[in-house]
Protein backbone atom coordinates (compact mmCIF):
# COMPACT_ATOMS: atom_id res chain seq x y z
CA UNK A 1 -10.32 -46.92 -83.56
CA UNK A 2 -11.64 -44.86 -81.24
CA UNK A 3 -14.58 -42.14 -82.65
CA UNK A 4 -13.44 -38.86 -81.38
CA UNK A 5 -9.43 -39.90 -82.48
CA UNK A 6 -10.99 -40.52 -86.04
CA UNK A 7 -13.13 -37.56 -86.28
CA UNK A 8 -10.34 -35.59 -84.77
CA UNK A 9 -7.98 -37.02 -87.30
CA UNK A 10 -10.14 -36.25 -90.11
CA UNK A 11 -10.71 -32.59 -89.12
CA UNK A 12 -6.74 -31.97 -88.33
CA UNK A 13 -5.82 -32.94 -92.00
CA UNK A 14 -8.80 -31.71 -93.07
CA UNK A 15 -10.57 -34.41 -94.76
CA UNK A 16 -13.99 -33.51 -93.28
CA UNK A 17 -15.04 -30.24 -91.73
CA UNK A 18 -16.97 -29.66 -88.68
CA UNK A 19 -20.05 -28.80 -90.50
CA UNK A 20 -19.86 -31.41 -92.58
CA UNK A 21 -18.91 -33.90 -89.95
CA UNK A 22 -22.46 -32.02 -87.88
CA UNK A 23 -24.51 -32.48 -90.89
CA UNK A 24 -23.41 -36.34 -91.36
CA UNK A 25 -24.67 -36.92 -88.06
CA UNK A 26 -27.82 -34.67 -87.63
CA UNK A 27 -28.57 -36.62 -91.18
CA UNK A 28 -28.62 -39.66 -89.31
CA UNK A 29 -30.80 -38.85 -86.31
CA UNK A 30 -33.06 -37.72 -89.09
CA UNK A 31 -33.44 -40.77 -90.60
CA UNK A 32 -33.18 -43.28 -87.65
CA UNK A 33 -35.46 -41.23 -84.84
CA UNK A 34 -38.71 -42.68 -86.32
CA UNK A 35 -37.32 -46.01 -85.24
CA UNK A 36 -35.31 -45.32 -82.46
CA UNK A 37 -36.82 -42.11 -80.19
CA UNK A 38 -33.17 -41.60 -78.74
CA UNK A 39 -33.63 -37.40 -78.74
CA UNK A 40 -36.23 -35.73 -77.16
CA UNK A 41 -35.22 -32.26 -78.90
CA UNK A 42 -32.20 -31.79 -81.56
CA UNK A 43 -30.52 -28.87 -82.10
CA UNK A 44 -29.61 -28.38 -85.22
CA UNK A 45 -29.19 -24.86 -86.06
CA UNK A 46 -26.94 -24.02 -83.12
CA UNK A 47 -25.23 -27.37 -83.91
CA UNK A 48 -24.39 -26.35 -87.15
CA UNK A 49 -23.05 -22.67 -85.85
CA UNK A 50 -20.81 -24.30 -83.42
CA UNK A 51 -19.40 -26.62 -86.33
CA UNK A 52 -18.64 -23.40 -88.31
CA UNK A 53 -16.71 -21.82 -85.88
CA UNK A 54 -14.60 -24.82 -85.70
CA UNK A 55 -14.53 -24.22 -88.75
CA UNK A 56 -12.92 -20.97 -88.84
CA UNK A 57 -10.38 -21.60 -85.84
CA UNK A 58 -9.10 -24.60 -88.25
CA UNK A 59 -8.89 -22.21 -90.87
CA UNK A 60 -7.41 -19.54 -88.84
CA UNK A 61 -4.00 -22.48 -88.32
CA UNK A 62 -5.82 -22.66 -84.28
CA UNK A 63 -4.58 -25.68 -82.39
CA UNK A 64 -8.13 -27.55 -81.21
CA UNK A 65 -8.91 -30.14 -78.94
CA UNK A 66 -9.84 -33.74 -79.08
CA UNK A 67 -13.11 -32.75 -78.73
CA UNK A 68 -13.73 -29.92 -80.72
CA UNK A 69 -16.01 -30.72 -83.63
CA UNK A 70 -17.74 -33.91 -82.21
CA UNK A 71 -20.92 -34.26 -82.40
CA UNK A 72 -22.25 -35.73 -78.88
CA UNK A 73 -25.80 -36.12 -77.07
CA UNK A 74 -26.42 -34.69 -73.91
CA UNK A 75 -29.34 -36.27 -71.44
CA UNK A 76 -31.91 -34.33 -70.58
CA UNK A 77 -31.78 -33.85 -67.34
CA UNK A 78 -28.68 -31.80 -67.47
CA UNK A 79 -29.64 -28.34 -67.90
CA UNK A 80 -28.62 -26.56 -70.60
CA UNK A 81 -28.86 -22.87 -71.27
CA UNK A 82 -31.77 -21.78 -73.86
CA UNK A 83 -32.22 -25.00 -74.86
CA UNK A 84 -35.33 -27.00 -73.42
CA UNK A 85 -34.68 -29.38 -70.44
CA UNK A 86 -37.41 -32.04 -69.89
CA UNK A 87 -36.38 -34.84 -67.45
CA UNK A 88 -38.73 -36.65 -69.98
CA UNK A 89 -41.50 -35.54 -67.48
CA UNK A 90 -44.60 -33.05 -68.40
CA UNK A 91 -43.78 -31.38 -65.37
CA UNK A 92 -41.09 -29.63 -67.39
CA UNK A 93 -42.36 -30.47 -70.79
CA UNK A 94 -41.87 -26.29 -71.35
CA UNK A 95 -38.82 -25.65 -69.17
CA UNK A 96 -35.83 -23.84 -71.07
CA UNK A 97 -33.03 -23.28 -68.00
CA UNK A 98 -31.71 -20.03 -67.67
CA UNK A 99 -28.02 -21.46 -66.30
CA UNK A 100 -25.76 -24.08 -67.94
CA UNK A 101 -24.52 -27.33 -66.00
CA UNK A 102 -20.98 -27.54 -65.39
CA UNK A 103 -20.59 -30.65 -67.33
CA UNK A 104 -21.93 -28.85 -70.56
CA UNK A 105 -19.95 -26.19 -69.83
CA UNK A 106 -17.20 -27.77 -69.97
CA UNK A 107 -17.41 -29.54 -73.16
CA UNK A 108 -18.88 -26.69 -75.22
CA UNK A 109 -15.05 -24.89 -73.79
CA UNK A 110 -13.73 -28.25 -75.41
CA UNK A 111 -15.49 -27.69 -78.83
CA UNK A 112 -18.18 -30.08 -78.49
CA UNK A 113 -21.26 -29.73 -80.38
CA UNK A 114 -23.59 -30.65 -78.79
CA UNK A 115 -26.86 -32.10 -81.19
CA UNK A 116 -29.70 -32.44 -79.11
CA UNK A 117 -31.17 -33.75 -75.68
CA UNK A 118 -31.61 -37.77 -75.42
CA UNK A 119 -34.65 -39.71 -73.95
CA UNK A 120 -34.49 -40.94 -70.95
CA UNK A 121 -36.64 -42.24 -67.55
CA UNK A 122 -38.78 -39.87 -66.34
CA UNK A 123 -36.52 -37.70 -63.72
CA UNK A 124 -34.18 -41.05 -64.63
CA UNK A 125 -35.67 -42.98 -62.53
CA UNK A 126 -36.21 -46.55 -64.02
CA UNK A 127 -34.19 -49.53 -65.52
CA UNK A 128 -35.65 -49.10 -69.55
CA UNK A 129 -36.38 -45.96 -70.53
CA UNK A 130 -39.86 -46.96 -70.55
CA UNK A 131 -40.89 -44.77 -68.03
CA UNK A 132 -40.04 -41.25 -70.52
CA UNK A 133 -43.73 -39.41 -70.39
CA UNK A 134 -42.94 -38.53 -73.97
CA UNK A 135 -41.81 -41.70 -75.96
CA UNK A 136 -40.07 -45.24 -76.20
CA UNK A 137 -36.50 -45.45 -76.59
CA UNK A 138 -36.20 -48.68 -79.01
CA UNK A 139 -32.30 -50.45 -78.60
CA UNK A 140 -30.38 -50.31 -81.76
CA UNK A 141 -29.82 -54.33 -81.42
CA UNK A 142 -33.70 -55.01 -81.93
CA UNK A 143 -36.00 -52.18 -82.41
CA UNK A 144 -38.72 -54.15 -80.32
CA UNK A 145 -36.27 -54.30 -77.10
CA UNK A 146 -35.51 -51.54 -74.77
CA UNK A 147 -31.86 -49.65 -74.68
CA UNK A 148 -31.48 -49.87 -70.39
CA UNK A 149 -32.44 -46.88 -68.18
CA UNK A 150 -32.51 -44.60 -67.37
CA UNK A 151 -29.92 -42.65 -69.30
CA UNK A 152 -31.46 -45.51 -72.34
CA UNK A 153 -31.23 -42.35 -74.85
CA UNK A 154 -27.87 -41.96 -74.91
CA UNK A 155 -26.97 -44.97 -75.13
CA UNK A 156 -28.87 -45.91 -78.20
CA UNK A 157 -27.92 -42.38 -79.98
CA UNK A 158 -24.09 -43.07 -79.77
CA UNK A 159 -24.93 -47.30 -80.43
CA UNK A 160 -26.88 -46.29 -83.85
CA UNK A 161 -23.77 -43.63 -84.75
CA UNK A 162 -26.67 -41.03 -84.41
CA UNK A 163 -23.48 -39.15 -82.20
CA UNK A 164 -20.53 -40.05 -81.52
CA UNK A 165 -20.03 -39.70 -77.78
CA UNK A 166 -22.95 -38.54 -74.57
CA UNK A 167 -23.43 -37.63 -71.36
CA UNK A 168 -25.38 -39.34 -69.05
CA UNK A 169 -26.02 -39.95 -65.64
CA UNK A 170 -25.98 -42.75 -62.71
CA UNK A 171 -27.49 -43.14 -59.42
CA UNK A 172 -28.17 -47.45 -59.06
CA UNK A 173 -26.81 -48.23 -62.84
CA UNK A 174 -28.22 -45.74 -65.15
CA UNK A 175 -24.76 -45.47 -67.49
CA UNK A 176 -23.71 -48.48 -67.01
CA UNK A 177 -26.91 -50.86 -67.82
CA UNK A 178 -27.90 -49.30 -70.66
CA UNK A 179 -24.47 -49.73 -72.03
CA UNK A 180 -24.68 -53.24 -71.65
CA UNK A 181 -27.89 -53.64 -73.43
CA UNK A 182 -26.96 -51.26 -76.43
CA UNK A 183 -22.91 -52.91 -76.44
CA UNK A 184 -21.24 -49.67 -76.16
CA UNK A 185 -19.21 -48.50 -73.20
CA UNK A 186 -20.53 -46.39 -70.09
CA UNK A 187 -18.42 -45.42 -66.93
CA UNK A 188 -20.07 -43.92 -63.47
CA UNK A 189 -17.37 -42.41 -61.84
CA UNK A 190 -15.99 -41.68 -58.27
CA UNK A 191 -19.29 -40.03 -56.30
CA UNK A 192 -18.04 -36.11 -56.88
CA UNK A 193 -15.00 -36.33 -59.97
CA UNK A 194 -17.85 -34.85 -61.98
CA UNK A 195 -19.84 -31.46 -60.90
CA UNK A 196 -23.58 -32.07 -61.00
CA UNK A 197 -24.26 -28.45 -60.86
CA UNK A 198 -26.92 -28.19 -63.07
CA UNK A 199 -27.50 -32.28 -63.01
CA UNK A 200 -31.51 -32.18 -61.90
CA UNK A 201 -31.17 -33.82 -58.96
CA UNK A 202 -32.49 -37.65 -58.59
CA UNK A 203 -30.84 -38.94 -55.38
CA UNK A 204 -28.50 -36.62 -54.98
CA UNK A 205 -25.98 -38.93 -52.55
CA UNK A 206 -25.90 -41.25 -55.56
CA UNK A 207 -26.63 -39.44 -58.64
CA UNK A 208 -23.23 -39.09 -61.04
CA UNK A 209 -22.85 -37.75 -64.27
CA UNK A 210 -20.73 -39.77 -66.49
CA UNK A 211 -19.51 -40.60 -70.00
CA UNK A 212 -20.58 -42.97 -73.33
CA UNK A 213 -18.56 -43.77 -76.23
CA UNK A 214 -18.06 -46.67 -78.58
CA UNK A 215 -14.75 -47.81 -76.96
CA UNK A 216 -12.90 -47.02 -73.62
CA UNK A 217 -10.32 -44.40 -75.46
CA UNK A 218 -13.75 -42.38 -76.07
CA UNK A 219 -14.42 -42.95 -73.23
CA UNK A 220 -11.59 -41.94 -71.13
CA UNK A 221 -11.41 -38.38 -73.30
CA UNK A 222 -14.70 -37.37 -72.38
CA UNK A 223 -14.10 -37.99 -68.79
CA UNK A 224 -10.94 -36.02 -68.80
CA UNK A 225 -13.19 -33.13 -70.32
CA UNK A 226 -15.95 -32.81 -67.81
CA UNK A 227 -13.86 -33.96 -64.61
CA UNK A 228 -12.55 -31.85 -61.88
CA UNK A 229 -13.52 -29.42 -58.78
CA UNK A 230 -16.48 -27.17 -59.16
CA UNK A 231 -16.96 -24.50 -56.68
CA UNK A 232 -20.83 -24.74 -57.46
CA UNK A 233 -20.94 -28.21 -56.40
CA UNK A 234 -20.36 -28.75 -52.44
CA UNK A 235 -19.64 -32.25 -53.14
CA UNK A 236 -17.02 -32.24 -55.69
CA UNK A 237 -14.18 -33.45 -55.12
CA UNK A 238 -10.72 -30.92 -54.96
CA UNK A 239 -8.24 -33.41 -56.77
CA UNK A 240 -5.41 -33.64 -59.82
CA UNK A 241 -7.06 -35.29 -62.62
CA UNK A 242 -4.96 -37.26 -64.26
CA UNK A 243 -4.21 -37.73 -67.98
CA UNK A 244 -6.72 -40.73 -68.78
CA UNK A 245 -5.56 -41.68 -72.22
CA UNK A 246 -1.69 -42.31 -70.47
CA UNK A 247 -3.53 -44.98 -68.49
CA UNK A 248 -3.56 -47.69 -71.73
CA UNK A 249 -1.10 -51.05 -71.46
CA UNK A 250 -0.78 -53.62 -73.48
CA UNK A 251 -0.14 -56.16 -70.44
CA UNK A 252 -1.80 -56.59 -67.47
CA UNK A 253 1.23 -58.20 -65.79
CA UNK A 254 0.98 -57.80 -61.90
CA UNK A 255 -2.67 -56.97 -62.38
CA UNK A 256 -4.76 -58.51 -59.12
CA UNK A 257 -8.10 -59.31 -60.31
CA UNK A 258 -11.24 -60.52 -58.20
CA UNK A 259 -14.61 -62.10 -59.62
CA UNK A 260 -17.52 -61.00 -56.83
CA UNK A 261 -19.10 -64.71 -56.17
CA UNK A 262 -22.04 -62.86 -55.42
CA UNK A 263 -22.79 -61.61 -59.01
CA UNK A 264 -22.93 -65.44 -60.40
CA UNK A 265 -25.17 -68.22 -60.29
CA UNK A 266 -29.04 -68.27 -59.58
CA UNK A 267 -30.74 -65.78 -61.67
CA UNK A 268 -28.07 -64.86 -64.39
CA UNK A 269 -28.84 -65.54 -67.99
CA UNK A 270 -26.67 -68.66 -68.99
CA UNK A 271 -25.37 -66.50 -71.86
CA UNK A 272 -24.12 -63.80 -69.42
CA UNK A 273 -22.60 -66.08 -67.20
CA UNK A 274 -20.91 -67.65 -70.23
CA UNK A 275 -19.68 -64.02 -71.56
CA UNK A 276 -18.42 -62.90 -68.64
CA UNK A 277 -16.27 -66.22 -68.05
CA UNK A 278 -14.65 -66.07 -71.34
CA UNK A 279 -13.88 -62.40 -70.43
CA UNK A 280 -12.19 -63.01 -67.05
CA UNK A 281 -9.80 -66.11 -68.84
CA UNK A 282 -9.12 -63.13 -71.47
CA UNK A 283 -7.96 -61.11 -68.39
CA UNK A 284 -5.65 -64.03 -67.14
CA UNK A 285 -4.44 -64.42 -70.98
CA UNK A 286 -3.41 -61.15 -70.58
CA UNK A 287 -0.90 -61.22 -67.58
CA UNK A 288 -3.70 -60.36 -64.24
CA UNK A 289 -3.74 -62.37 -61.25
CA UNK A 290 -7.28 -63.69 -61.06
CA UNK A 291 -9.25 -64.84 -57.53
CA UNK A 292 -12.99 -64.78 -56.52
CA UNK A 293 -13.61 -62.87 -53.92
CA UNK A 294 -17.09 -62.62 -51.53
CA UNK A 295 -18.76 -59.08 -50.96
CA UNK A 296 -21.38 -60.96 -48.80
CA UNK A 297 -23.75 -58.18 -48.06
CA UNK A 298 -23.69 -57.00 -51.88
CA UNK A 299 -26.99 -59.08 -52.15
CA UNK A 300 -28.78 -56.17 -50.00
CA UNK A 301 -27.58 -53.65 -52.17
CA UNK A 302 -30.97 -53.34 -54.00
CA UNK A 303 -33.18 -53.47 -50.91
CA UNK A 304 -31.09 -50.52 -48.88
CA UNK A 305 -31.15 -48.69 -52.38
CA UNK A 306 -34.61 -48.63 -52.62
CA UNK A 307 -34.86 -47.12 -49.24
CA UNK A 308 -32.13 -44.32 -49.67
CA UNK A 309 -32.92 -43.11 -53.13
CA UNK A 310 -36.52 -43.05 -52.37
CA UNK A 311 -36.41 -40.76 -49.77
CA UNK A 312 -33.53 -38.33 -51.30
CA UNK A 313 -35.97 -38.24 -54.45
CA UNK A 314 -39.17 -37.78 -51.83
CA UNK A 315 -37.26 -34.57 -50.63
CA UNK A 316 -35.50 -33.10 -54.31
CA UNK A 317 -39.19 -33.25 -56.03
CA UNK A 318 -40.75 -31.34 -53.18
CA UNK A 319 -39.92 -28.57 -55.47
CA UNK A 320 -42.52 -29.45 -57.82
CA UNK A 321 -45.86 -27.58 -56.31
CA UNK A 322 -46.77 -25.77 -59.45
CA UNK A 323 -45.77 -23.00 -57.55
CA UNK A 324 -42.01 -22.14 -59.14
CA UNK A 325 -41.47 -23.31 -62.27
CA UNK A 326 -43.18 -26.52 -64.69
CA UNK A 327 -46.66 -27.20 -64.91
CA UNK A 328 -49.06 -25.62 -62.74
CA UNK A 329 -52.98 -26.85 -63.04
CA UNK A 330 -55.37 -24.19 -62.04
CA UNK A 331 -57.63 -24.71 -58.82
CA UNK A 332 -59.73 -22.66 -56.51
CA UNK A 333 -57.55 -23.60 -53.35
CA UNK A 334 -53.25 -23.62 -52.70
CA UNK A 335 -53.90 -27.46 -51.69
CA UNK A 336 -55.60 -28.19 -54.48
CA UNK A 337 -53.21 -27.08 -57.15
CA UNK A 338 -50.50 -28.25 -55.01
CA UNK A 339 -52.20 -31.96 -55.46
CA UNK A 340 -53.73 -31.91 -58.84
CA UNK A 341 -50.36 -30.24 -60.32
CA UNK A 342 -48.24 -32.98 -58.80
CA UNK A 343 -50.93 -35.51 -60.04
CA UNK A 344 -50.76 -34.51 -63.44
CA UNK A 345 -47.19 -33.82 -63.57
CA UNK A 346 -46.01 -36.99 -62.47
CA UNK A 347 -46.07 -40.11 -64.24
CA UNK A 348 -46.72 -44.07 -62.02
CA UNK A 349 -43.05 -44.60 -61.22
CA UNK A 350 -42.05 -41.14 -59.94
CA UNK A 351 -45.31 -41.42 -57.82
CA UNK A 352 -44.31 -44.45 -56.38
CA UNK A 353 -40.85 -43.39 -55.56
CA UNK A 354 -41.87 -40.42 -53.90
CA UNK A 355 -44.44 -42.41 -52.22
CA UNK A 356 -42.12 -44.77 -50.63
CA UNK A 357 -39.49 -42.23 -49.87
CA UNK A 358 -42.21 -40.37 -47.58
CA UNK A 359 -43.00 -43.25 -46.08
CA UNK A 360 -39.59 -44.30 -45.18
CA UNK A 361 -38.47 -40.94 -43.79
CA UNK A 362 -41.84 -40.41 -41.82
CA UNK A 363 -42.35 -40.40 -38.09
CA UNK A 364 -42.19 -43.67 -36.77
CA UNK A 365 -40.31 -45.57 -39.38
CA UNK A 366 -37.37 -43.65 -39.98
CA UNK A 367 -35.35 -45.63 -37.97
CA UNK A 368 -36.51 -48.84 -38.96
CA UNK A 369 -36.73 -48.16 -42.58
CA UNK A 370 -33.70 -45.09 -43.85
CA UNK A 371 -31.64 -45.35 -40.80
CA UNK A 372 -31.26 -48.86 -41.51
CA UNK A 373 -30.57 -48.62 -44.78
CA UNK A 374 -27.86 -46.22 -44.65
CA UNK A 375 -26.02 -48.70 -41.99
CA UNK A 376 -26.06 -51.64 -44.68
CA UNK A 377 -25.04 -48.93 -46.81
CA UNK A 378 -22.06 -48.41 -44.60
CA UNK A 379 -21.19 -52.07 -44.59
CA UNK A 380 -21.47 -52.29 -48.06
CA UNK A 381 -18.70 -49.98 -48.43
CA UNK A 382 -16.76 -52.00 -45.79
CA UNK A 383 -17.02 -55.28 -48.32
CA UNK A 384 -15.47 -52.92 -51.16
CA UNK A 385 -12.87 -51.71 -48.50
CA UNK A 386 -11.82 -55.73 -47.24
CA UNK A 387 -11.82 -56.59 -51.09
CA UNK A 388 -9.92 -54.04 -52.68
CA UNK A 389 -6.90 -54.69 -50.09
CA UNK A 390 -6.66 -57.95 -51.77
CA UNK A 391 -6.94 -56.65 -55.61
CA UNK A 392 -6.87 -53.72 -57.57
CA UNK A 393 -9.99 -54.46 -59.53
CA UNK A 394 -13.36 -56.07 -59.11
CA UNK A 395 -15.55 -57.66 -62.18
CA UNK A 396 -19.37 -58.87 -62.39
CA UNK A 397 -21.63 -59.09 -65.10
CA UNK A 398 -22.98 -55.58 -65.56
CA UNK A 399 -26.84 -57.01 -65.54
CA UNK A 400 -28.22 -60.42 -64.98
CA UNK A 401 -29.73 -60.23 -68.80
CA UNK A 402 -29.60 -58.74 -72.06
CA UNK A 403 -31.94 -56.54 -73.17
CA UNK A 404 -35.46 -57.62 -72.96
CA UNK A 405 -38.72 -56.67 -74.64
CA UNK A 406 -40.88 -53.86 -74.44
CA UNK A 407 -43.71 -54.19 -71.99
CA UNK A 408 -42.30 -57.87 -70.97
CA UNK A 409 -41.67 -56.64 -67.68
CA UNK A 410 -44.02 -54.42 -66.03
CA UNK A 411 -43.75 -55.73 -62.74
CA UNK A 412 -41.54 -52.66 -60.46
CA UNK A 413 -39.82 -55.24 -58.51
CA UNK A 414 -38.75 -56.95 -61.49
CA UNK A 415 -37.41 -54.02 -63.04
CA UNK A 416 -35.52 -52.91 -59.64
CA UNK A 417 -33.62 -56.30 -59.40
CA UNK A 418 -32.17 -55.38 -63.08
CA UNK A 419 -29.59 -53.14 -60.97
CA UNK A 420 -28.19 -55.55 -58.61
CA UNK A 421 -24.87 -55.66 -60.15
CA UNK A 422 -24.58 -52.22 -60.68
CA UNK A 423 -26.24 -50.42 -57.28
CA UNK A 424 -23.84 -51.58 -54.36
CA UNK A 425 -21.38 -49.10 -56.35
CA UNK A 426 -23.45 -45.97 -56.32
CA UNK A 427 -23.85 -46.68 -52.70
CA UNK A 428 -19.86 -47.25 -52.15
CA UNK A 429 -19.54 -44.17 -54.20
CA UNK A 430 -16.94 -46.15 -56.41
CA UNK A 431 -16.46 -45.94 -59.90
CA UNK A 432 -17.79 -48.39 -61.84
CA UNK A 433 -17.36 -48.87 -66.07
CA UNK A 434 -19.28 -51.38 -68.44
CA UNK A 435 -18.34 -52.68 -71.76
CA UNK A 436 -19.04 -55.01 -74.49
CA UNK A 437 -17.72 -59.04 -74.10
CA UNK A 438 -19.88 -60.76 -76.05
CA UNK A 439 -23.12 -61.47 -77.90
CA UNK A 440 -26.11 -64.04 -76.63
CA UNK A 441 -28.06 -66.43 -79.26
CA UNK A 442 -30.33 -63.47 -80.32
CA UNK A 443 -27.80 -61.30 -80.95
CA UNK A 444 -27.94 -59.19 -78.14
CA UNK A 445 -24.74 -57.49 -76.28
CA UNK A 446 -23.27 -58.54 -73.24
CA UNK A 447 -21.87 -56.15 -71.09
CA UNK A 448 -18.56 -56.47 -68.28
CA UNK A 449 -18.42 -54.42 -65.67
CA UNK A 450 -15.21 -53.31 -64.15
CA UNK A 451 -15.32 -51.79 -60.22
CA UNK A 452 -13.02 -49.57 -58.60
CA UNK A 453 -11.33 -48.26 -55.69
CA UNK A 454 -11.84 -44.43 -55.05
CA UNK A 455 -10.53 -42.27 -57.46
CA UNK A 456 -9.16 -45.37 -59.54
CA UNK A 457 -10.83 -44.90 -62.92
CA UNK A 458 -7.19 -44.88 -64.42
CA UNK A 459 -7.36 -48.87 -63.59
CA UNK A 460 -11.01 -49.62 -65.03
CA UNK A 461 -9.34 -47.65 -68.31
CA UNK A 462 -6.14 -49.44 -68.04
CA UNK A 463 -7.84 -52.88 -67.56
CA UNK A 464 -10.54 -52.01 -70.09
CA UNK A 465 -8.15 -51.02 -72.88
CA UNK A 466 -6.35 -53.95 -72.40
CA UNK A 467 -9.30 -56.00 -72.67
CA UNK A 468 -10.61 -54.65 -75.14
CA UNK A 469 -7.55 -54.34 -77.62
CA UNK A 470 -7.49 -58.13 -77.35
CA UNK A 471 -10.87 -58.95 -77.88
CA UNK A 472 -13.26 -57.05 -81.29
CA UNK A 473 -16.44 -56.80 -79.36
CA UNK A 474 -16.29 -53.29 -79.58
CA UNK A 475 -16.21 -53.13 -83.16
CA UNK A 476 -19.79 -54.57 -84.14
CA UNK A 477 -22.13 -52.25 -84.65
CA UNK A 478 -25.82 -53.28 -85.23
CA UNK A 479 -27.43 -53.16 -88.52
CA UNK A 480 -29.18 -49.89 -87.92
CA UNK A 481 -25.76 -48.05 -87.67
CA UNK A 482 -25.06 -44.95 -89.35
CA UNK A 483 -21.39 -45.19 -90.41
CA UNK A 484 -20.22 -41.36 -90.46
């Protein structure tokens, strides 16, 4: 059953109250952070205040909402008003916002309580929560693995039942890999569904802020929480949002699936492969039309990405001199502070980004380097265009591998290739979900991801729930988890 129906269910007949229902919860990120790191700060007190107004509105014979009362994470790179905001850099180790995102806005109107800020990639960029200038995200699955990046905190937090649902965000993968590698699911939806006012922008033609929950249902809720226009947000997008949770069938009768060719063979885990196989003949069990179908220049998604995001981040983290806000080191000269702030501020892999984003958007090789990107961006799109007038909705294996060990792979280019599933959809600006279909030998989840057309996340729900009713991936939980 889905978490938040549950929860909801047992505050509606009162079973459980919201504070007690709070407690449970903060109980267990006290007992499973010194193992897992998934929260950078928790919030306890105001958690618990939130819960007791709940409280009192059930009391009072108030009507509440699906999500009023459950406990959920929030990464922490969405700001959120009083409460510390870190981007899991030191640059704003100290940083309390004085403004609230849109997205947090919006589900503290639904009742959420929110219990803390999750771990993540510094200024989430990397593929393993590795890169958090603070500490190591460990994956519910195996402690000595890593939980995906960059949103890797939330992910593990709702995996361990440490909360029961989170926010996170996307720009190449960042929901939707770390959901494979902690077996929960993660959607990135349509490029501007969700306001990012307030999101601290990455890449900010790419970056999407999106939801996690133990099962699509969750899933779907949350979405329909935070979704819609936002005034603040020049990008969003002025349409009807629909009711998600009307989108479930038990059939997927007249259903046109289509397997990207490009996402199997050479360098995917034999176990993946496997997974993902079983999950497409569980599709055709289930009524859809199945075909393969070739997005030929998805194989450059990684190399344009690297280009684009680069240079969007080179530009957003300009604002980082010491000068505003964040750290600020002391020097005799404006250059100097401007260069030993950003120095210290910064950890490797934000360096290197913003290195290679200068370069690319520098005189001279702007053309041959981010001009040229952005046109195999375009034709990437095109692919998505040709294939979805053949089906309604594309599947891949949402990352070549399960999760792998800390420190294993410290090689960048390594790490980058872990998104080449997932990136060609940040750059379509499609949505994209992942979710559990299967285990490998160690144990480790496999995740499925599910692309589609604009403004289609009703079919990735539709096809999901289907799926997933069907199959009881979704219901293991690792050993670690804290049954509330």
């Amino acid at each position: 059953m889905s978490a938040i129906r549950e929860l909801h269910r047992q505050l509606t007949q009162k079973a459980r109250s919201a504070v007690e229902i709070t407690q449970a919860h903060l109980d267990s990120v006290q007992a499973l952070e010194p193992t897992l790191h998934s929260f950078i700060s928790v919030t306890a007190d105001q958690a618990l205040a939130q819960a007791q107004q709940i409280d009192e509105k059930i009391a009072a014979g108030d009507e509440i909402g699906p999500l009023a009362g459950i406990p959920v994470g929030i990464k922490d790179n969405l700001c959120t008003r009083g409460i510390r905001t870190t981007c899991a850099s030191k640059f704003l180790e100290h940083f309390v916002p004085p403004y609230e995102s849109t997205a947090t806005q919006r589900l503290a109107e639904a009742g959420a309580i929110c219990i803390g800020k999750t771990n993540l990639d510094e200024f989430a960029m990397g593929s393993s929560t590795e890169n958090s200038a603070f500490q190591l995200t460990a994956n519910p699955w195996d402690p000595a693995r890593v939980p995906g990046g960059s949103s890797g905190g939330s992910a593990a937090a709702v995996a361990s039942g440490e909360c029961a649902i989170a926010l996170g965000s996307d720009t190449g993968g960042s929901i939707r890999q770390p959901a494979a590698f902690c077996g929960v699911v993660g959607l990135k939806p349509t490029y501007g569904l969700v306001s990012r006012y307030g999101l601290v922008a990455f890449a900010s033609s790419l970056d999407q802020i999106g939801p996690f929950g133990r099962t699509v249902e969750d899933a779907a809720i949350l979405l329909q929480a935070v979704a819609g226009h936002d005034p603040k947000d020049s990008t969003s997008l002025k349409v009807e949002i629909p009711d998600y949770t009307q989108c479930f069938k038990p059939s997927l009768k007249g259903r046109r699936i289509g397997v990207i060719q490009e996402t199997l063979g050479e360098g995917i885990d034999p176990a993946v492969e496997t997974a993902v196989a079983a999950a497409v003949k569980q599709l055709q069990e289930l009524g859809a039309e199945v075909k393969t179908i070739s997005c030929p220049q998805f194989r450059y998604g990684v190399s344009a990405y690297y280009i684009i995001a680069p240079s969007e981040a080179s530009a957003n983290l300009a604002r980082y001199d010491g000068v505003k806000y964040g750290l600020r080191s002391e020097q005799s000269s404006l250059l100097s502070m401007y260069a030993k702030t950003r120095a210290e501020g910064f950890g490797p892999e934000v360096k290197r980004r913003i290195m290679i984003g200068t370069y690319a958007l520098s005189a001279g090789y702007y053309d041959a380097y981010y001009l040229k990107a952005q046109k195999v961006r375009t034709l990437i799109k095109q692919d998505f265009e040709r294939a979805f007038g053949e089906v309604d909705v594309l599947v891949s294996p949402t990352a070549p591998t399960t999760a792998f060990k800390a420190g294993d792979v410290d090689d960048p280019l390594s790490l980058y290739l872990l998104d080449l599933m997932t990136i060609p959809v940040n750059l379509a600006g499609l949505p994209g979900m992942s979710l559990p279909c299967g285990f490998d030998a160690s144990g480790l989840p496999i995740g499925l991801q599910l692309i589609g057309n604009v403004l289609r996340e009703d079919l990735l729900f539709e096809v999901g729930h289907a799926y997933e009713q069907a199959t009881d991936w979704h219901t293991r939980r690792p050993a670690i988890y804290a049954a509330q």
